[in-house]
C-alpha atoms as a PDB file:
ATOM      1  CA  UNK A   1      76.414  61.181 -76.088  1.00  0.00           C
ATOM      2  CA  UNK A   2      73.332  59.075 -75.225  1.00  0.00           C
ATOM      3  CA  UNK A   3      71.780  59.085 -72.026  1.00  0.00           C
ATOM      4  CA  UNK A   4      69.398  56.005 -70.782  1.00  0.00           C
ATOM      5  CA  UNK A   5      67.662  56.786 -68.003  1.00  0.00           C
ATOM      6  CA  UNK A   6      65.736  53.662 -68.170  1.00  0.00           C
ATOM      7  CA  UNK A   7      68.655  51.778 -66.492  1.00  0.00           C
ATOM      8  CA  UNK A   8      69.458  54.799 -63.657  1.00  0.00           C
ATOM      9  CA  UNK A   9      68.249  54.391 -60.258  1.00  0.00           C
ATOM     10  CA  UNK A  10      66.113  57.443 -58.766  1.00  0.00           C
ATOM     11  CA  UNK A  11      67.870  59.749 -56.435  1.00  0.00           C
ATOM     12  CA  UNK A  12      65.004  60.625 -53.582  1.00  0.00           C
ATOM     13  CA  UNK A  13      65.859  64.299 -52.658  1.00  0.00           C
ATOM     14  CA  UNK A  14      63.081  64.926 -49.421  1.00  0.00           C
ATOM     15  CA  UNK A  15      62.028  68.218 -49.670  1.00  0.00           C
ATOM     16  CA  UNK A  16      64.052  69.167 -52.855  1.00  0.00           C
ATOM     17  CA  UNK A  17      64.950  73.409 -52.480  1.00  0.00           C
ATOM     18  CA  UNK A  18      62.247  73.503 -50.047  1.00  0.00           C
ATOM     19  CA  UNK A  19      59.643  72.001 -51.687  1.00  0.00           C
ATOM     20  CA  UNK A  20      57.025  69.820 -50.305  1.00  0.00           C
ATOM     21  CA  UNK A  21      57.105  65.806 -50.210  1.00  0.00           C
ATOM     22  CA  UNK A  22      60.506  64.447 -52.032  1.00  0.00           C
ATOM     23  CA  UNK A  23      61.151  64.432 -55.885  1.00  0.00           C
ATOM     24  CA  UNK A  24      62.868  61.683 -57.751  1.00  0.00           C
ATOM     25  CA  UNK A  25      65.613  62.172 -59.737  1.00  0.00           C
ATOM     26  CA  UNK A  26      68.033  60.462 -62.281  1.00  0.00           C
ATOM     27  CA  UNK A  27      70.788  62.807 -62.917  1.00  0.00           C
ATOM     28  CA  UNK A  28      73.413  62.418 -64.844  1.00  0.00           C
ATOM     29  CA  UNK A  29      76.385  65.095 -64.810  1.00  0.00           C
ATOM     30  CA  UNK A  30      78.532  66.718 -67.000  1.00  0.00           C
ATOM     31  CA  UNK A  31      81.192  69.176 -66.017  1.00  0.00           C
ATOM     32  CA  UNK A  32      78.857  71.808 -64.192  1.00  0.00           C
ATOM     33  CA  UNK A  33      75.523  70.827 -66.293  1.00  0.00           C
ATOM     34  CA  UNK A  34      73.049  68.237 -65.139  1.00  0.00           C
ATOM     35  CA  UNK A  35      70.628  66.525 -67.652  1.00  0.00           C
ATOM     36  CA  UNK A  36      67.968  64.897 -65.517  1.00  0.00           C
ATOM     37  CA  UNK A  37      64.568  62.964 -65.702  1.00  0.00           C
ATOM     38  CA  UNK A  38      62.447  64.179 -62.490  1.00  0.00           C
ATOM     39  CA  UNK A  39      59.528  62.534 -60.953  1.00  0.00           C
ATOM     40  CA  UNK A  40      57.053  64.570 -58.233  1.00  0.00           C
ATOM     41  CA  UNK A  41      54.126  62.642 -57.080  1.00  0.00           C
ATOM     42  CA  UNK A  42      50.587  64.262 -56.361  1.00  0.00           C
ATOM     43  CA  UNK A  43      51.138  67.277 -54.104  1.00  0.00           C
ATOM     44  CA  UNK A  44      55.108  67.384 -53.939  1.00  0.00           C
ATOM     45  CA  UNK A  45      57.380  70.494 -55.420  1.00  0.00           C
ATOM     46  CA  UNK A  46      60.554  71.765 -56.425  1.00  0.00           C
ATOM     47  CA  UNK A  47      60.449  74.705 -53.721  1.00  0.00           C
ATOM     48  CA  UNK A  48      61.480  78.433 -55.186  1.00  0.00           C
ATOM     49  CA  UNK A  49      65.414  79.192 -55.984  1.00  0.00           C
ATOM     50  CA  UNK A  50      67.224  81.228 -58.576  1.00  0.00           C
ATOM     51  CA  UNK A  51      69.636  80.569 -61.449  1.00  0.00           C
ATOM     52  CA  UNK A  52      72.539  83.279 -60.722  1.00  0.00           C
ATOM     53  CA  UNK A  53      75.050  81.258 -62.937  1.00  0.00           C
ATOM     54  CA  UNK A  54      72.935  79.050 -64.874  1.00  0.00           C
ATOM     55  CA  UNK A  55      69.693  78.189 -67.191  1.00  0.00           C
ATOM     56  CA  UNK A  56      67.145  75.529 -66.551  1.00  0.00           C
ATOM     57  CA  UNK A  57      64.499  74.338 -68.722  1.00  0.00           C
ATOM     58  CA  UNK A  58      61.704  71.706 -67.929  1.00  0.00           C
ATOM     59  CA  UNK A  59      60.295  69.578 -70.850  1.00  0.00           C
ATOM     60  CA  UNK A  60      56.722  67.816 -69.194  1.00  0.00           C
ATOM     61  CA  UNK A  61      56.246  64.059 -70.088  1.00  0.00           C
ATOM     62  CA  UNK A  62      52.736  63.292 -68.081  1.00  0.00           C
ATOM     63  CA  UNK A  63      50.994  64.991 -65.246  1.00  0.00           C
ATOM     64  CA  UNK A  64      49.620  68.374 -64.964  1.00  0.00           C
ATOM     65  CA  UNK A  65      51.103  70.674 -62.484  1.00  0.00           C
ATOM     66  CA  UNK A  66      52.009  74.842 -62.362  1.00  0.00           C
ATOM     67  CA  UNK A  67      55.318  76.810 -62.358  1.00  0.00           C
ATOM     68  CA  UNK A  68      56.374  79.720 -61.082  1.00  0.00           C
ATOM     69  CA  UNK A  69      58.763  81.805 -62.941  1.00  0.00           C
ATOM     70  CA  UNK A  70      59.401  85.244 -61.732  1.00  0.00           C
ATOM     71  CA  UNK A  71      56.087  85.051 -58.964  1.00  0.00           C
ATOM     72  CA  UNK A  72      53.769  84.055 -61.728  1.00  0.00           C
ATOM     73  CA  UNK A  73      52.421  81.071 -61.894  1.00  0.00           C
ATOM     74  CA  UNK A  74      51.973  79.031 -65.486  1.00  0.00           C
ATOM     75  CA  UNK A  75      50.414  75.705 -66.005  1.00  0.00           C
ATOM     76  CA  UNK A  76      52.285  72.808 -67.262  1.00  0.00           C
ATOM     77  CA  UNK A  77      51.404  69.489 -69.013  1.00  0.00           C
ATOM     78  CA  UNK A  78      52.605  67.034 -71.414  1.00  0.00           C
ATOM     79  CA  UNK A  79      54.177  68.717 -74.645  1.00  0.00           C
ATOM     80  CA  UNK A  80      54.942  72.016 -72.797  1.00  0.00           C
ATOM     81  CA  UNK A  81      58.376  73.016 -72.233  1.00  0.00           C
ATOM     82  CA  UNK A  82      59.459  75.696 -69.156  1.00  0.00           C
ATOM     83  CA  UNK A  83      62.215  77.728 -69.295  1.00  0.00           C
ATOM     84  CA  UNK A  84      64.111  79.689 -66.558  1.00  0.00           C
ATOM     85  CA  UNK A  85      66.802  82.224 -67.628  1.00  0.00           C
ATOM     86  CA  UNK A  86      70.176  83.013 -66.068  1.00  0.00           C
ATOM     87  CA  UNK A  87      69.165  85.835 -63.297  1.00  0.00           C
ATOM     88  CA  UNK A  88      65.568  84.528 -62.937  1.00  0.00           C
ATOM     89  CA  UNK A  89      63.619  82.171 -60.103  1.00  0.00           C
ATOM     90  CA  UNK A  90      61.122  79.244 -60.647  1.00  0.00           C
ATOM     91  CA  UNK A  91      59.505  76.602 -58.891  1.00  0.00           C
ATOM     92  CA  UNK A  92      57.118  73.731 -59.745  1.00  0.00           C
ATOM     93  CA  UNK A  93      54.077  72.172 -58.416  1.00  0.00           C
ATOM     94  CA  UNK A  94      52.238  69.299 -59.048  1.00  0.00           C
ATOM     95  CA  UNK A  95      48.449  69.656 -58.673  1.00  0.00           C
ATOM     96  CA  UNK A  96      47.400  67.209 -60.677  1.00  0.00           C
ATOM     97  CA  UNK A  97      46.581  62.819 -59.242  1.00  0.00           C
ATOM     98  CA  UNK A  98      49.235  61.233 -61.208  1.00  0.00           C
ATOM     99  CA  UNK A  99      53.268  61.548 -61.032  1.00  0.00           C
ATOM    100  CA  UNK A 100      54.119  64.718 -63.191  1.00  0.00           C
ATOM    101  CA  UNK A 101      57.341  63.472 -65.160  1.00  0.00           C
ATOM    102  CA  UNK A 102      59.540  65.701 -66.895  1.00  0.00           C
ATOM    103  CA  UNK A 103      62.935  65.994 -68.442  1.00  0.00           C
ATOM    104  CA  UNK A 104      65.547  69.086 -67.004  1.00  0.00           C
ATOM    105  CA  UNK A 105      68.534  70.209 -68.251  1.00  0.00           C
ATOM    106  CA  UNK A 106      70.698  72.800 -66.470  1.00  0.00           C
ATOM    107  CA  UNK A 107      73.386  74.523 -68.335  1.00  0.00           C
ATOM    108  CA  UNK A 108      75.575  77.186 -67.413  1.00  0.00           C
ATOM    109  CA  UNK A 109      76.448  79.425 -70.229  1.00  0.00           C
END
């Protein structure tokens, strides 16, 4: 299945699972996974929140920013991936001047 998320409009989610500012979204769903391309501008985040029934993983496109997986923070930037078990917590964080873009996928297993 191909997905063009050139031709989605963003999804503005204010203060997205308590995070700071909004992030953009284009989402597409399938059964109970998403597959999304996310947007945060300077300063914004994805505020903290478990995966009890699912997997998430992060794939960064441009920006520099931080995650924290488990209360430790890691730094992100283009060409790193992030990935957040079943059972486990993460948030991200961009502290970098430019939009930090990256591709999710959620998938429950």
């Amino acid at each position: 299945m191909l997905i063009s998320f050139d031709n989605m409009q963003e999804t503005i989610k204010p203060n997205f699972k308590g995070g700071d500012k909004e992030a953009a979204m284009k989402i597409v769903r399938y059964e109970d996974d998403r597959i999304m391309m996310g947007r945060l501008e300077p300063g914004a985040s994805i505020g903290p929140h478990a995966h009890e029934e699912s997997c998430e993983v992060y794939y960064f496109l441009s920006g520099t920013g931080k995650c924290q997986y488990d209360g430790a923070w890691e730094p992100v930037r283009p060409g790193v991936a992030h990935y957040c078990p079943k059972g486990h917590s993460h948030s991200l964080v961009n502290t970098g001047e430019e939009d930090l873009v990256f591709f999710a996928a959620v998938c429950h297993q």
